[in-house]
Protein backbone atom coordinates (compact mmCIF):
# COMPACT_ATOMS: atom_id res chain seq x y z
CA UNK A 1 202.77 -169.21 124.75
CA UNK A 2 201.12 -165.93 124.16
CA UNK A 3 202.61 -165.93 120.06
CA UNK A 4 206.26 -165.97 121.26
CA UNK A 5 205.80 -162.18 121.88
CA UNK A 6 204.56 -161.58 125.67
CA UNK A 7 204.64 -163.31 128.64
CA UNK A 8 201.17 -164.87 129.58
CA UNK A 9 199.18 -164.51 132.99
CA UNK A 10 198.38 -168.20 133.55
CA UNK A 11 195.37 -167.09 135.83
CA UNK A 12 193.93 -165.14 133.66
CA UNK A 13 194.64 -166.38 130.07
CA UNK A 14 195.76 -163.20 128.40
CA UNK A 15 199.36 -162.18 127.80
CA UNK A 16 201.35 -159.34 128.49
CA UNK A 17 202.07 -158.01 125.28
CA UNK A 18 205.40 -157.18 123.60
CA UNK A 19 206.20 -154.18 121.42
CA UNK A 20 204.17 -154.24 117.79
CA UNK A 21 202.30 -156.71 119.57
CA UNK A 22 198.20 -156.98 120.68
CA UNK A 23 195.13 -159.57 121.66
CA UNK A 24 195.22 -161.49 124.39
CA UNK A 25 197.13 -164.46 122.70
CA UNK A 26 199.17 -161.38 121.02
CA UNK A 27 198.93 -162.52 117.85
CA UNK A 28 197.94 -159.10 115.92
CA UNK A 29 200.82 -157.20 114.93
CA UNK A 30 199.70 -153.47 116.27
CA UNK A 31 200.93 -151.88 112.68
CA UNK A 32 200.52 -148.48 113.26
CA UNK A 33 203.32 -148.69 115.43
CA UNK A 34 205.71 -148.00 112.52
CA UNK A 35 203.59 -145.75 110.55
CA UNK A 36 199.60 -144.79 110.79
CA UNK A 37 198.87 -145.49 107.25
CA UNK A 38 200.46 -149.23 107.46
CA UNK A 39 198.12 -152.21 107.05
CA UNK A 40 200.66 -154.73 107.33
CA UNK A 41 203.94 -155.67 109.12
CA UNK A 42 205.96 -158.03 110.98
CA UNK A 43 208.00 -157.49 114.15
CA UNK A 44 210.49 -155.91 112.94
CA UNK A 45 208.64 -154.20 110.23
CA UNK A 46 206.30 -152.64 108.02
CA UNK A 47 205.26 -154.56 105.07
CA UNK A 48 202.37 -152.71 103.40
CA UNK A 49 200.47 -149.46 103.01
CA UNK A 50 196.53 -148.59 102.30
CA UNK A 51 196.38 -147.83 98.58
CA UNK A 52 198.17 -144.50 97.19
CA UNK A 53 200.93 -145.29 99.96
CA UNK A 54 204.19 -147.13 99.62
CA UNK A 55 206.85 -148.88 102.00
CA UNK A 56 210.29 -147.07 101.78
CA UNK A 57 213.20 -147.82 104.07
CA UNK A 58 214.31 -144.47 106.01
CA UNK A 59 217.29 -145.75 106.74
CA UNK A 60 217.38 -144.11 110.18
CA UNK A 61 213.57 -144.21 110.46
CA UNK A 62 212.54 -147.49 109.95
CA UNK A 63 209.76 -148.40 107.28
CA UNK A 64 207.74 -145.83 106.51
CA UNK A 65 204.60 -145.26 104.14
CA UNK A 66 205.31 -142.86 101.63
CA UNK A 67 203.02 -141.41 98.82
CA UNK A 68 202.52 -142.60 95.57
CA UNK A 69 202.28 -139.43 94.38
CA UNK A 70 205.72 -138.56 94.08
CA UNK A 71 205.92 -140.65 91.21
CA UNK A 72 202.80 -139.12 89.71
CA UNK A 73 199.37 -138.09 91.08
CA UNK A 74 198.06 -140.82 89.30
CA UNK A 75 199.85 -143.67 90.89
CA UNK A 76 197.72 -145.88 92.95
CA UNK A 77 200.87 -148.31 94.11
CA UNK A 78 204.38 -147.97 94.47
CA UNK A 79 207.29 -149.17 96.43
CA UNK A 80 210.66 -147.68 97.52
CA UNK A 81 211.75 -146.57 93.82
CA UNK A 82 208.78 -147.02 91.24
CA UNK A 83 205.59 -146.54 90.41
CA UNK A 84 203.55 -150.21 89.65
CA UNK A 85 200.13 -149.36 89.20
CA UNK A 86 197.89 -146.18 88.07
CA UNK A 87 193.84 -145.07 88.16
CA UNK A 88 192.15 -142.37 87.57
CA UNK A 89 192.23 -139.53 90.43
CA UNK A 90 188.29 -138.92 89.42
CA UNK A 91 187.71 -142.75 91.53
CA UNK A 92 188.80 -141.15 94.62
CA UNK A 93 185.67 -139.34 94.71
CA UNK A 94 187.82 -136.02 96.00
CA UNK A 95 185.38 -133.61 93.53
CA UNK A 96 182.46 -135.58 94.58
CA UNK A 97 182.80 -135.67 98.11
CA UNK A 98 185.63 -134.19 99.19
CA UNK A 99 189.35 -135.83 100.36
CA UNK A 100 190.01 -138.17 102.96
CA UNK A 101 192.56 -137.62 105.34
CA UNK A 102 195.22 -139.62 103.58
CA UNK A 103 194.47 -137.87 100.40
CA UNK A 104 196.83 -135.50 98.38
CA UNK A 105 196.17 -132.32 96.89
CA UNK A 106 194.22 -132.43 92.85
CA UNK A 107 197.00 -130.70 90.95
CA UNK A 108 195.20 -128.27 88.77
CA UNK A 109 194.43 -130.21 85.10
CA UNK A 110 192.60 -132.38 87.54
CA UNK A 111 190.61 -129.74 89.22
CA UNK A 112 190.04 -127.68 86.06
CA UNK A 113 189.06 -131.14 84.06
CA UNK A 114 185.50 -131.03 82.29
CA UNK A 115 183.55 -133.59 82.96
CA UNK A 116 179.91 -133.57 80.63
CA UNK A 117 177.95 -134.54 83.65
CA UNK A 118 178.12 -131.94 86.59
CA UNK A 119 177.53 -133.88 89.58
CA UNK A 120 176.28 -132.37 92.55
CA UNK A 121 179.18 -132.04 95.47
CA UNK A 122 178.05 -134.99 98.10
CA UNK A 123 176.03 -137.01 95.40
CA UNK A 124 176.23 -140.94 95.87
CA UNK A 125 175.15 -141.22 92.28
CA UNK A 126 177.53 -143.82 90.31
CA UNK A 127 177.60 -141.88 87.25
CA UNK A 128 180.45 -139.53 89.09
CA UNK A 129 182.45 -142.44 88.07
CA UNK A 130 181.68 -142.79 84.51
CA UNK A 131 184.35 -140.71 82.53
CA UNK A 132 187.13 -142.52 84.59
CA UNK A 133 190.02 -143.49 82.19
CA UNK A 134 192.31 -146.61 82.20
CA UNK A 135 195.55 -144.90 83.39
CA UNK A 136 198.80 -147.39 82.58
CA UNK A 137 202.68 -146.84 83.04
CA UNK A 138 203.76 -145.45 80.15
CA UNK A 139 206.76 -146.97 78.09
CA UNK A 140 210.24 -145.49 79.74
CA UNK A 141 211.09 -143.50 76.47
CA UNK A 142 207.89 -141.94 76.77
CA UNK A 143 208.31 -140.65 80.34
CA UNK A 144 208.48 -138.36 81.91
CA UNK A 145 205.35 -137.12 80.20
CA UNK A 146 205.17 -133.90 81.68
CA UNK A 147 208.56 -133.39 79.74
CA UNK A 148 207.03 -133.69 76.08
CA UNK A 149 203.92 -131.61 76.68
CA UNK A 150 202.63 -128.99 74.31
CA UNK A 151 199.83 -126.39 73.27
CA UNK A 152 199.36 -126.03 69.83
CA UNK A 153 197.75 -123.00 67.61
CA UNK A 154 196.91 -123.44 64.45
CA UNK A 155 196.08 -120.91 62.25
CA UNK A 156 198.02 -117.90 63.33
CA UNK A 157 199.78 -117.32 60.37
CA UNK A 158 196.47 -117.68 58.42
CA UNK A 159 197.28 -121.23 56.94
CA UNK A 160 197.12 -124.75 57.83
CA UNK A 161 200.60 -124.59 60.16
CA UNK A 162 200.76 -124.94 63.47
CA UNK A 163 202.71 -122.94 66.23
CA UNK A 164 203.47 -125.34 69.29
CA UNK A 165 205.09 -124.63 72.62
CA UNK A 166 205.22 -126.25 76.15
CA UNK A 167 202.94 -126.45 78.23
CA UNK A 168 202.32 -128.10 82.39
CA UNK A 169 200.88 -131.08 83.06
CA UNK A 170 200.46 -133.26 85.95
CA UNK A 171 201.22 -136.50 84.04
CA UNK A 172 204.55 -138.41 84.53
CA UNK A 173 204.18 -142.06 84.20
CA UNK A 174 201.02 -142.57 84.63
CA UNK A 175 199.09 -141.72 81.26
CA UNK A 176 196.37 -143.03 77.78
CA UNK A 177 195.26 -141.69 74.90
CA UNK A 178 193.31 -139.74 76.64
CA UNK A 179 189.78 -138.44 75.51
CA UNK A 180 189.36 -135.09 73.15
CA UNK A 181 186.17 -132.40 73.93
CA UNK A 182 185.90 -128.97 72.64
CA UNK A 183 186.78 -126.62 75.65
CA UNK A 184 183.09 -125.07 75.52
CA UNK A 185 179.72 -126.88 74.86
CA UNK A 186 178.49 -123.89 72.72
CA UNK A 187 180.44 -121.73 70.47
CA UNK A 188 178.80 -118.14 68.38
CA UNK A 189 180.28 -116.63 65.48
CA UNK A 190 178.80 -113.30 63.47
CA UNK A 191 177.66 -113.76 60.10
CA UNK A 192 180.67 -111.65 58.55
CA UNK A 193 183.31 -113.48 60.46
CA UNK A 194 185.81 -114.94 58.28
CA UNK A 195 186.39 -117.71 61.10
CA UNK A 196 185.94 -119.09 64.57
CA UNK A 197 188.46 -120.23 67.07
CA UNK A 198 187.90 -123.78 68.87
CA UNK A 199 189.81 -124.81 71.57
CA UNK A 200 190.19 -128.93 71.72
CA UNK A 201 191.61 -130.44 75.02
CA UNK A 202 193.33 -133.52 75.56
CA UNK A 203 193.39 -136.13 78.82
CA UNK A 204 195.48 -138.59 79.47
CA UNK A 205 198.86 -137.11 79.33
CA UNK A 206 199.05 -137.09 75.60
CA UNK A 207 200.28 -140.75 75.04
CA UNK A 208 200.40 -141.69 71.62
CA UNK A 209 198.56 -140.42 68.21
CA UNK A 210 195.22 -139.52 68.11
């Protein structure tokens, strides 16, 4: 009966395949019918995207896969008006190896993010992976992070006060505690100097006290 979705060649066993439809029983749904990055759909439509992608009702264009990443650069799984799931954009292997077609563009914290292992470009060593953070969806009243973001000096007016003002990040939902490092492995200071200057970064979007 060729799936209910051809008409079949009784001579030669194989079916004449409708729309959305392949195999000679056309049984497989030809997916990429309705968008190149679906995985999974129906007749009528598509169902599922590969990971980073989500499913989003065009209204005049059918299903469509649309990033993630329009949530947050971070977001790993979506659908039509949400983020549901986040990882870290170092597991994408994009500064190891370079992106894959279907990959977005680092946004700059990423690219600029010290890692204390340099790992060659092209290495298959698993230790690339091993400063990955647990990225979660932050708490609504947190988000968006981006929004709450600040640099801090302290010091400037010679005491123990600080002077804070915005500052970009990438972050929106997606976000930890994050993971603290002095901005430079080495730091010198003269003998006569009444003080030195370190610069401490932050990862993870800044969520929560530290």
């Amino acid at each position: 009966d060729c799936s209910a979705a051809g008409t079949c060649d009784a001579f030669t066993g194989r079916g004449d395949c409708g729309d959305h439809r392949t195999g000679p029983d056309c049984s497989e749904h030809v997916c990429s019918e309705f968008d190149d990055l679906c995985v999974l759909c129906d007749d009528r439509a598509c169902l599922a995207c590969i990971e980073g992608y989500g499913v989003v009702d065009d209204s005049g264009d059918g299903h469509k896969c649309q990033p993630c990443s329009r949530f947050d650069p971070r977001c790993a799984m979506c659908n039509a008006s949400s983020c549901l799931s986040c990882s870290d954009l170092l597991l994408t292997s994009i500064r190891r190896s370079g992106p894959r077609a279907h990959d977005r563009d680092l946004p700059p914290d990423e690219l600029e993010r010290e890692l204390s292992e340099m790992i060659p470009f092209g290495s298959q060593n698993p230790r690339a992976f091993d400063e990955a953070e647990p990225y979660l969806i932050v708490d609504e009243t947190l988000a968006p992070l981006n929004d709450s973001a600040v640099s801090c000096d302290q010091g400037i007016q010679m005491d123990a006060s600080y002077d804070c003002s915005p500052m970009w990040i990438s972050n929106v939902v997606c976000g930890n505690r994050g993971t603290l490092a002095f901005l430079s492995p080495e730091y010198s200071v003269g003998e006569s100097d009444g003080h030195i200057r370190l610069t401490i970064t932050r990862t993870g979007g800044g969520v929560g006290a530290v």
